[in-house]
Protein backbone atom coordinates (compact mmCIF):
# COMPACT_ATOMS: atom_id res chain seq x y z
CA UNK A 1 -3.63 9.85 -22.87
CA UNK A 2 -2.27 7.91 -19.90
CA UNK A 3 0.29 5.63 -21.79
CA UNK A 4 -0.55 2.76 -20.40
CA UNK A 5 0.31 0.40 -23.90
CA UNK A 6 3.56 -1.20 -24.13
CA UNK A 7 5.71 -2.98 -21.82
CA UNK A 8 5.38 -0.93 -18.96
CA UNK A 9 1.94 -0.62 -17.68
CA UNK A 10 0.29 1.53 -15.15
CA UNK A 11 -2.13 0.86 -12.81
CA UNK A 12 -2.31 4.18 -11.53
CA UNK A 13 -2.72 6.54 -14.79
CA UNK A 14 -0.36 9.51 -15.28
CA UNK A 15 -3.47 11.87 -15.57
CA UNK A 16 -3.97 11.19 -12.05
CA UNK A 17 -0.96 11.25 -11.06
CA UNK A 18 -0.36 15.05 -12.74
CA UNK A 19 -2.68 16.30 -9.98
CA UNK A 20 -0.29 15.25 -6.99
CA UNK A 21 2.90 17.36 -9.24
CA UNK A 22 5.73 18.83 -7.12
CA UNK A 23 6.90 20.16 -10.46
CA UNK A 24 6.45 20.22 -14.02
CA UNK A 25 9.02 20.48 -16.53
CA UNK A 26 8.62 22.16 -20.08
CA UNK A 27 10.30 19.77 -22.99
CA UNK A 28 10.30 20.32 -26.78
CA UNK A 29 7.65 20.66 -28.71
CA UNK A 30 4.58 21.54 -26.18
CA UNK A 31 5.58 18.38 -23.98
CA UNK A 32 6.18 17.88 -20.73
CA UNK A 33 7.87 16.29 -17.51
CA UNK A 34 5.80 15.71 -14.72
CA UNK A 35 7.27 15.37 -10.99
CA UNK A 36 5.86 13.38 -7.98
CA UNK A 37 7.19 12.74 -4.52
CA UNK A 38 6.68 8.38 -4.07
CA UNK A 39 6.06 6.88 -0.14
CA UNK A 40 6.57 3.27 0.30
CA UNK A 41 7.40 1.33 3.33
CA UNK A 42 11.33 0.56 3.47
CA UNK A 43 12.12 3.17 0.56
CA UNK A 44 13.20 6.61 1.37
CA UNK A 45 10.67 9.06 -0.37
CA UNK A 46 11.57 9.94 -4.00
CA UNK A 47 10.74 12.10 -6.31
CA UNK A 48 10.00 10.80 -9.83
CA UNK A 49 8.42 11.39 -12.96
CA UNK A 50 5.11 10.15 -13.67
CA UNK A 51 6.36 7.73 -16.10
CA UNK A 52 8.29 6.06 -13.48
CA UNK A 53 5.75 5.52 -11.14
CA UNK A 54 2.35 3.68 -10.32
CA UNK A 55 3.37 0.63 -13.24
CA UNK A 56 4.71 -2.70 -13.96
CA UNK A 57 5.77 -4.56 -17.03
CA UNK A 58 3.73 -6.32 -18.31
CA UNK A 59 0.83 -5.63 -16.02
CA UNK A 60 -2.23 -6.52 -18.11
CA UNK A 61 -0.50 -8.94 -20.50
CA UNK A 62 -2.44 -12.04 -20.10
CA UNK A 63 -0.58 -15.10 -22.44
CA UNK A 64 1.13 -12.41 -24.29
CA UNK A 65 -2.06 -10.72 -25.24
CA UNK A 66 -2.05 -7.06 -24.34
CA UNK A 67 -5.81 -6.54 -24.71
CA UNK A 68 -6.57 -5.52 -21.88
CA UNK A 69 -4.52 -2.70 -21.27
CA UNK A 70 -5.57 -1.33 -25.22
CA UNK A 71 -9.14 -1.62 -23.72
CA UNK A 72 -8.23 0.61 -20.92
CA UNK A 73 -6.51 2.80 -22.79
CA UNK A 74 -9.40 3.25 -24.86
CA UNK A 75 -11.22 3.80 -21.66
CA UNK A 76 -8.99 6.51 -19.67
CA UNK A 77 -9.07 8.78 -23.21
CA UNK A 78 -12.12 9.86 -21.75
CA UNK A 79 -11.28 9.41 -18.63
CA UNK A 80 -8.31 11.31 -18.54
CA UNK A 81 -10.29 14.34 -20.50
CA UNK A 82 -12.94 14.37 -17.42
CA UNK A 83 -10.47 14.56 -14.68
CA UNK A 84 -8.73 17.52 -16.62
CA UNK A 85 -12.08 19.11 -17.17
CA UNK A 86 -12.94 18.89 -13.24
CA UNK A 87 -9.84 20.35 -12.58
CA UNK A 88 -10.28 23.09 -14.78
CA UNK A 89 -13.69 23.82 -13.85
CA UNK A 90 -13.45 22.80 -10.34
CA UNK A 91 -17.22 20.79 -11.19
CA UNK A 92 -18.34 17.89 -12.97
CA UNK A 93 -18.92 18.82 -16.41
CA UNK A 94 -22.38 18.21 -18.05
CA UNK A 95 -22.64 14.90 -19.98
CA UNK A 96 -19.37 14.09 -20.16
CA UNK A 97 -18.16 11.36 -22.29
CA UNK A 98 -16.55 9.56 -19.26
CA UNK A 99 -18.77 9.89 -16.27
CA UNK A 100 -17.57 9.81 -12.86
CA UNK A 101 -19.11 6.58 -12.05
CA UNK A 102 -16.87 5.08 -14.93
CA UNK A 103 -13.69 6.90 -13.81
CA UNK A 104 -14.20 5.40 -10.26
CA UNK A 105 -15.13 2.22 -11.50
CA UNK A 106 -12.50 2.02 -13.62
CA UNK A 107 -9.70 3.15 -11.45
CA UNK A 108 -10.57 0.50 -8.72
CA UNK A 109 -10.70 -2.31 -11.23
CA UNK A 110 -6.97 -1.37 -12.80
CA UNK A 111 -5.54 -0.94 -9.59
CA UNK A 112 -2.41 -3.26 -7.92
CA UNK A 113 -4.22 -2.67 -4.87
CA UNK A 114 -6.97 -4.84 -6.23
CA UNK A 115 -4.80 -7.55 -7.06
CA UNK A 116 -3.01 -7.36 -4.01
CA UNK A 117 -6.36 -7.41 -2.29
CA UNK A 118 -7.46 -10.63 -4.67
CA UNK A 119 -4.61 -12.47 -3.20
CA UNK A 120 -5.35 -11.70 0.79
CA UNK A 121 -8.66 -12.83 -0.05
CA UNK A 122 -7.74 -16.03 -1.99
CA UNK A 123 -5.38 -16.70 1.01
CA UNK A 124 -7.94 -15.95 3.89
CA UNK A 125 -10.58 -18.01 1.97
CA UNK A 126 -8.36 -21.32 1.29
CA UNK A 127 -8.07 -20.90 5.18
CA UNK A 128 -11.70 -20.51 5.82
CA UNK A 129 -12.41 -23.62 3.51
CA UNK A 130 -9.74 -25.93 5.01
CA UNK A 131 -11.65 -25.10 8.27
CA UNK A 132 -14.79 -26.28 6.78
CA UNK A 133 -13.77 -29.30 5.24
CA UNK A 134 -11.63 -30.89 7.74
CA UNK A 135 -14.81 -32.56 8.98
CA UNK A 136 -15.45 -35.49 6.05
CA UNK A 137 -19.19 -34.97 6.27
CA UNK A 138 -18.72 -31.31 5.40
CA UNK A 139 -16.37 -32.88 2.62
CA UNK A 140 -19.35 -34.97 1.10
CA UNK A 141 -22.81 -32.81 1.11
CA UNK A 142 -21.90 -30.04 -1.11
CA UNK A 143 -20.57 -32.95 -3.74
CA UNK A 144 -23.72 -35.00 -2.77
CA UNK A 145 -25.91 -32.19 -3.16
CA UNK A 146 -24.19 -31.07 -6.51
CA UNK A 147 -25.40 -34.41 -8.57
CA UNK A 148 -28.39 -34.47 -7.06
CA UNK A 149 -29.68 -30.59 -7.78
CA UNK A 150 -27.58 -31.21 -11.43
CA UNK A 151 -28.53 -34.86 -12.37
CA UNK A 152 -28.33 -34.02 -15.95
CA UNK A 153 -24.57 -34.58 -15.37
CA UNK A 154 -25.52 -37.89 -14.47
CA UNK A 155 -27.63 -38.42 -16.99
CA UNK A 156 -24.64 -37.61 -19.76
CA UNK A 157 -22.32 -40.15 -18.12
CA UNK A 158 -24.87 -42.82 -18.11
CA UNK A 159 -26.21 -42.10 -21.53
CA UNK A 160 -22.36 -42.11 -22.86
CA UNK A 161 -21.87 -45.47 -21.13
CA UNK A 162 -25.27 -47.12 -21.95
CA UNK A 163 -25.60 -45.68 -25.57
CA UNK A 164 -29.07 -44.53 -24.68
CA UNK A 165 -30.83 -41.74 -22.81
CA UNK A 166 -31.30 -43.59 -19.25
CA UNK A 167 -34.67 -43.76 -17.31
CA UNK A 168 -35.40 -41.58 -14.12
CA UNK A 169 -34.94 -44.78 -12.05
CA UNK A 170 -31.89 -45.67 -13.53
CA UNK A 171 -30.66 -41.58 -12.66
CA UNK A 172 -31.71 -42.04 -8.84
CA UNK A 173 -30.35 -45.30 -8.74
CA UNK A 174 -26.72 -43.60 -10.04
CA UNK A 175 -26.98 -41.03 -7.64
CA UNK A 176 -27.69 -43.46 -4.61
CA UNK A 177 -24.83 -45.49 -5.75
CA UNK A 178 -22.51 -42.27 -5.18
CA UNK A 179 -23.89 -41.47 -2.63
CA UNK A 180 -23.03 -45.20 -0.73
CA UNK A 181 -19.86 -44.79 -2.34
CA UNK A 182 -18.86 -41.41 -0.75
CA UNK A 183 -19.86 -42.26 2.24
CA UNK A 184 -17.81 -45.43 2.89
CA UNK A 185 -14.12 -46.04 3.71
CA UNK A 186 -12.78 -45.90 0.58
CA UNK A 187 -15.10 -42.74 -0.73
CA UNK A 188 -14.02 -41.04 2.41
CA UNK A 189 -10.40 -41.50 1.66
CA UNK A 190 -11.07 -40.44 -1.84
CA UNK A 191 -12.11 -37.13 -1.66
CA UNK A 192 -9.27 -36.68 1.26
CA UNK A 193 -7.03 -36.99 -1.81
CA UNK A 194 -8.88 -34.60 -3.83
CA UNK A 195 -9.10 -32.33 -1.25
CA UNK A 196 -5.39 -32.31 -0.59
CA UNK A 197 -4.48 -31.37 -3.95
CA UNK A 198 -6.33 -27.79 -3.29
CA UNK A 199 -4.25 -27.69 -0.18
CA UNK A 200 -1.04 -28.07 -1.23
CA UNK A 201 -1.54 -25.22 -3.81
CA UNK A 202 -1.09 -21.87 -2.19
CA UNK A 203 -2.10 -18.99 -3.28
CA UNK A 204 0.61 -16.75 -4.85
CA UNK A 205 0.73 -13.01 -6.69
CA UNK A 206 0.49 -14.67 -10.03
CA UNK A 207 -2.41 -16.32 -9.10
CA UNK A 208 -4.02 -13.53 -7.93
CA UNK A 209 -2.39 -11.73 -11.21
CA UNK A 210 -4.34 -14.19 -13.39
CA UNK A 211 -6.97 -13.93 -10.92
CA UNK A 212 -7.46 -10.18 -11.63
CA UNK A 213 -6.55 -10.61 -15.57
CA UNK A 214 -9.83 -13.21 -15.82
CA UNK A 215 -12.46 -10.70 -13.94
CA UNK A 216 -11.15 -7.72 -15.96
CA UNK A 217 -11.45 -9.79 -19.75
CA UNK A 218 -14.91 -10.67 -18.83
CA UNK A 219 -15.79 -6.71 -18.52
CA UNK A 220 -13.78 -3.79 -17.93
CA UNK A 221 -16.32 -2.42 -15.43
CA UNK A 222 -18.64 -4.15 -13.07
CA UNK A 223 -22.02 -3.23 -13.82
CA UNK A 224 -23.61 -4.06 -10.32
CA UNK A 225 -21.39 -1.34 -8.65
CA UNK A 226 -21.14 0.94 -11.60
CA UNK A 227 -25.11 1.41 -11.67
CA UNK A 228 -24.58 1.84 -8.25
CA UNK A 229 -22.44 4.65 -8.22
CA UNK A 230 -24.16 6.14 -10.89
CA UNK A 231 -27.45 6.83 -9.05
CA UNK A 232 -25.47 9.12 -7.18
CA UNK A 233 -24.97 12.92 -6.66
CA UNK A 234 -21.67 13.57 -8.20
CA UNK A 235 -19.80 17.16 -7.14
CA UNK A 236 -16.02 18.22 -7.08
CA UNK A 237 -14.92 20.04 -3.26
CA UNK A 238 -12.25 22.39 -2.42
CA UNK A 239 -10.50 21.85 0.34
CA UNK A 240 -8.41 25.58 1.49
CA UNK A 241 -6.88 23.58 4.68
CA UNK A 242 -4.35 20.43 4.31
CA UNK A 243 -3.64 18.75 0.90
CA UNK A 244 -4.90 15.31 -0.17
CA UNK A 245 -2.30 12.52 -0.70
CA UNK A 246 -2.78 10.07 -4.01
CA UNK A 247 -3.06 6.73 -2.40
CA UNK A 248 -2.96 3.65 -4.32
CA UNK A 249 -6.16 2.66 -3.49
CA UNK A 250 -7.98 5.18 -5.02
CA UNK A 251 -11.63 5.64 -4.58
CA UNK A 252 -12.89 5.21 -0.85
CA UNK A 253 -15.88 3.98 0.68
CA UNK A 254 -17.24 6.28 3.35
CA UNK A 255 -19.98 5.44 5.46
CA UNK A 256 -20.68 8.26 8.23
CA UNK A 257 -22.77 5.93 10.14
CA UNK A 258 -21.33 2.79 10.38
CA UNK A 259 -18.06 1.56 8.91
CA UNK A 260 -16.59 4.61 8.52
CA UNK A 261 -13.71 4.39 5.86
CA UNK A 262 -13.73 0.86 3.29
CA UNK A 263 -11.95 0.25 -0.13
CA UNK A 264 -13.94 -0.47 -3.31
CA UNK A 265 -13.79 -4.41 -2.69
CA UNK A 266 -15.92 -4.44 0.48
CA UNK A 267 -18.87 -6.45 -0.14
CA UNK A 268 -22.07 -5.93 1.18
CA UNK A 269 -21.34 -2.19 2.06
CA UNK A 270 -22.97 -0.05 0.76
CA UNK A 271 -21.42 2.87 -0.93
CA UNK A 272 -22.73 5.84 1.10
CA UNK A 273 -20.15 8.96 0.28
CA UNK A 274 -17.62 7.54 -2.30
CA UNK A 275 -14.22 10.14 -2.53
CA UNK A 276 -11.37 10.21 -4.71
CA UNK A 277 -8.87 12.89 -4.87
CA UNK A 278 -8.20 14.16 -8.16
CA UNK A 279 -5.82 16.87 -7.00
CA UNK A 280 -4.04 18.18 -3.88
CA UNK A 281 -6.74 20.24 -3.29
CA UNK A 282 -9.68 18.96 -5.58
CA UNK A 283 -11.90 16.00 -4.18
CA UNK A 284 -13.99 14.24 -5.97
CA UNK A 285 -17.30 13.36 -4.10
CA UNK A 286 -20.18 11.06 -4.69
CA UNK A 287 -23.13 11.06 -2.34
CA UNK A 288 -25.86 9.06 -2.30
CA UNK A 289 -29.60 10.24 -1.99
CA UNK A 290 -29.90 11.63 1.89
CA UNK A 291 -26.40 11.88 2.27
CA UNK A 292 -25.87 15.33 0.12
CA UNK A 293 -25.56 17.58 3.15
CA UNK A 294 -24.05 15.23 5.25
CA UNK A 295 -20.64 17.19 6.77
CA UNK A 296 -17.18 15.25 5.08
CA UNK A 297 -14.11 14.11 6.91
CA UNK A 298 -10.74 16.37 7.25
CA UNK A 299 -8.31 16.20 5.07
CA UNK A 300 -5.76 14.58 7.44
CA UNK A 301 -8.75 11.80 8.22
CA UNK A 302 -9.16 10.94 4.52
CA UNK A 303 -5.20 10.89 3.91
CA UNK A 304 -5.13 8.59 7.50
CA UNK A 305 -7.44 6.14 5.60
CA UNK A 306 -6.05 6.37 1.92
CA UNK A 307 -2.26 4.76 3.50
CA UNK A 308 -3.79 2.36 5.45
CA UNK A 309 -5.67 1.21 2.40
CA UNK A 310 -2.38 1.51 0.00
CA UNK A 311 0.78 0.04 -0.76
CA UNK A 312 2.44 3.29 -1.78
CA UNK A 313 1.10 7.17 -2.15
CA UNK A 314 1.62 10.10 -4.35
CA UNK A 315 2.19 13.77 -2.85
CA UNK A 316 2.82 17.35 -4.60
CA UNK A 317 4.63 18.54 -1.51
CA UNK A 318 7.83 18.06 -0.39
CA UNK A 319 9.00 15.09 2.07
CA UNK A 320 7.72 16.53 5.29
CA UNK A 321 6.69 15.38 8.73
CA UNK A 322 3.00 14.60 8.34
CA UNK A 323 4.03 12.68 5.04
CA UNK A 324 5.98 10.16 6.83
CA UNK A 325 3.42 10.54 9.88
CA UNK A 326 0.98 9.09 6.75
CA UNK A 327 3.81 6.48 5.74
CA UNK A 328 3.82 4.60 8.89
CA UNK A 329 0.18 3.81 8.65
CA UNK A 330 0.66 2.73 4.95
CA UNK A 331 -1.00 -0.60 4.42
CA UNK A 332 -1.87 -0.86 7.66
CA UNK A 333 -5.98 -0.60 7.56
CA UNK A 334 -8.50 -2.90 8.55
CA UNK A 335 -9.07 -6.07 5.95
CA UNK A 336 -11.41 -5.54 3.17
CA UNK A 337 -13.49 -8.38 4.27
CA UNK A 338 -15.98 -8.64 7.14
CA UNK A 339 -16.49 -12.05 8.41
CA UNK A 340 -19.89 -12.71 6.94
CA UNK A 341 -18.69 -11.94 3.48
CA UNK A 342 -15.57 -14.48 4.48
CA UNK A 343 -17.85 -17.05 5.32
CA UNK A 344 -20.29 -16.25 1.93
CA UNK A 345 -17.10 -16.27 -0.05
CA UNK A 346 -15.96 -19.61 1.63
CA UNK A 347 -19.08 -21.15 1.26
CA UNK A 348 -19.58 -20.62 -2.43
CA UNK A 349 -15.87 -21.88 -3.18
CA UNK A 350 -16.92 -25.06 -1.57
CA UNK A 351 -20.07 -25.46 -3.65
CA UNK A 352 -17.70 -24.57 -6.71
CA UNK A 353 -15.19 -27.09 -5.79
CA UNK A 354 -17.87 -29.73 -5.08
CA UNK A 355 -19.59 -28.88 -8.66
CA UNK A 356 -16.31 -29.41 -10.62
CA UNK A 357 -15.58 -32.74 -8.62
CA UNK A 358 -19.00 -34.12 -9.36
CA UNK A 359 -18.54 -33.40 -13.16
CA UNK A 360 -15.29 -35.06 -13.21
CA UNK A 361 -16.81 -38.05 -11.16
CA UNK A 362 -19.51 -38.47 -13.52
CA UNK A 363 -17.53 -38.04 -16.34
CA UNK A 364 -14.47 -41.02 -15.20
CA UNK A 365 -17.29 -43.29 -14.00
């Protein structure tokens, strides 16, 4: 059980964080105490118990609705039992109930450094579409070319107004008329106004919060990247040198080839060699098909990549040199977002703008 229902939530669940332990302390009645050294920038390292660590109140309360974090708890149940077994067995167990795809999956979707990375991508976006739409032609086409690929929203105003279903001519002839009207004076002034409305809003952390709340209510887990992941070769490897930090990233993308190190957001990469520590010493790998005997970074390289990628990180040692050698490169990694998928994400954002305008054009006509 990770405990993630009630007020405090975590995004990082205590059964992960019970691999990174500096120290466990025995309680009453078989429980226990779990200890964890904390890094985050401006804080001296601490250590503190699981429950104090890796959550926020009121996390995954959306409205005052905590279903979302009873889904996930219903989820890491499973979860939590595979990590334990992997530990235990130091291999993926046969058929578990949770596979590793789903932990993955699941840990990258829950995670603050998800959100965090929703709202640099909301606020490089809004950038990249101011860009595009300070020109007033770029303004009109996508709105232009929304009615006329969707004239059936045309075709509802008109039949609302006229009381009957209108003829194709009378459609075109609607369409035209916007069209005329959008592109003169008082058209272009128009959608200025509109347009300035989604400038003046910038993007902030509850944004992103609600943001993250919406994608995770419409499915806990993604099933483009989770089939994705599970096509691959899944193995746990022991590492006798160095000892892996918990980052609050999670899961990593590695791509020997190309890339090199991602987080789980990067579009268009593909996942290559996917690697999440479950312990200090316990990795858990996923390769895909060609990749199995390809050779797997250091220790200190995958640590190096896990700070850069998180806003805090978990250790079982003590405070010690190469720890804060890892904190000064904490959050500090390359942004999740090439320029292509910028520009893609941009792009669409305009079309979605353009298709909600049109429908509220139609309808006030």
């Amino acid at each position: 059980m990770s405990g993630t229902v009630g007020p405090r939530q975590h995004f990082l669940p205590r059964f992960m964080l019970a691999g990174f332990a500096t120290r466990v302390q025995p309680k009453k009645q078989g429980k226990t105490t779990v200890w964890t050294y904390r890094f985050r920038q401006g804080l001296p390292p601490l250590e503190l118990t699981t429950k104090q660590i890796g959550a926020e109140h009121n996390f995954y309360v959306r409205n005052g609705d905590p279903a979302i974090d009873v889904a996930f708890q219903e989820h890491e149940n499973d979860a939590g039992a595979l990590v334990a077994e992997m530990r235990r067995l130091r291999s993926v167990p046969i058929e578990p109930a949770c596979s590793p795809a789903q932990l993955v999956v699941g840990l990258f979707m829950r995670s603050r450094n998800t959100r965090l990375a929703l709202l640099d991508i909301t606020t490089r976006v809004k950038a990249e579409v101011l860009g595009k739409l300070e020109d007033p032609e770029l303004r009109r086409m996508p709105l232009i070319r929304h009615l006329r690929t969707r004239p059936l929203v045309i075709t509802d105003a008109l039949e609302r107004e006229q009381g009957r279903p209108p003829t194709v001519p009378e459609v075109d002839a609607a369409i035209t008329f916007y069209e005329n009207a959008l592109h003169g004076a008082e058209g272009t002034k128009w959608l200025a106004r509109q347009y300035r409305n989604f400038a003046e809003n910038n993007p902030t952390i509850e944004g992103a919060k609600q943001v993250h709340l919406r994608v995770l209510e419409s499915g806990i887990l993604p099933a483009a990247r989770l089939n994705q992941l599970a096509a691959m070769h899944w193995r746990v490897e022991i590492f006798d040198t160095g000892s892996f930090i918990l980052g609050d990233v999670g899961p990593l993308l590695f791509d020997p080839d190309g890339c090199g190190f991602r987080g789980m957001l990067a579009f268009n990469v593909q996942p290559g060699i996917v690697m999440l520590p479950i312990s200090d010493r316990f990795l858990l790998v996923g390769r895909e098909a060609g990749l199995e005997s390809t050779e797997l970074p250091d220790t200190d390289a995958i640590n190096t990549a896990s700070s850069s990628f998180s806003a805090e990180f978990f250790v079982a040692t003590q405070s010690g040199e190469r720890e804060l050698r890892y904190l000064t490169s904490l959050g500090s990694g390359d942004i999740l977002l090439g320029d292509a998928d910028l520009t893609k994400l941009a792009e669409q954002f305009v079309e979605t703008l353009a298709a909600e305008l049109g429908d509220r054009t139609a309808v006030n006509r």
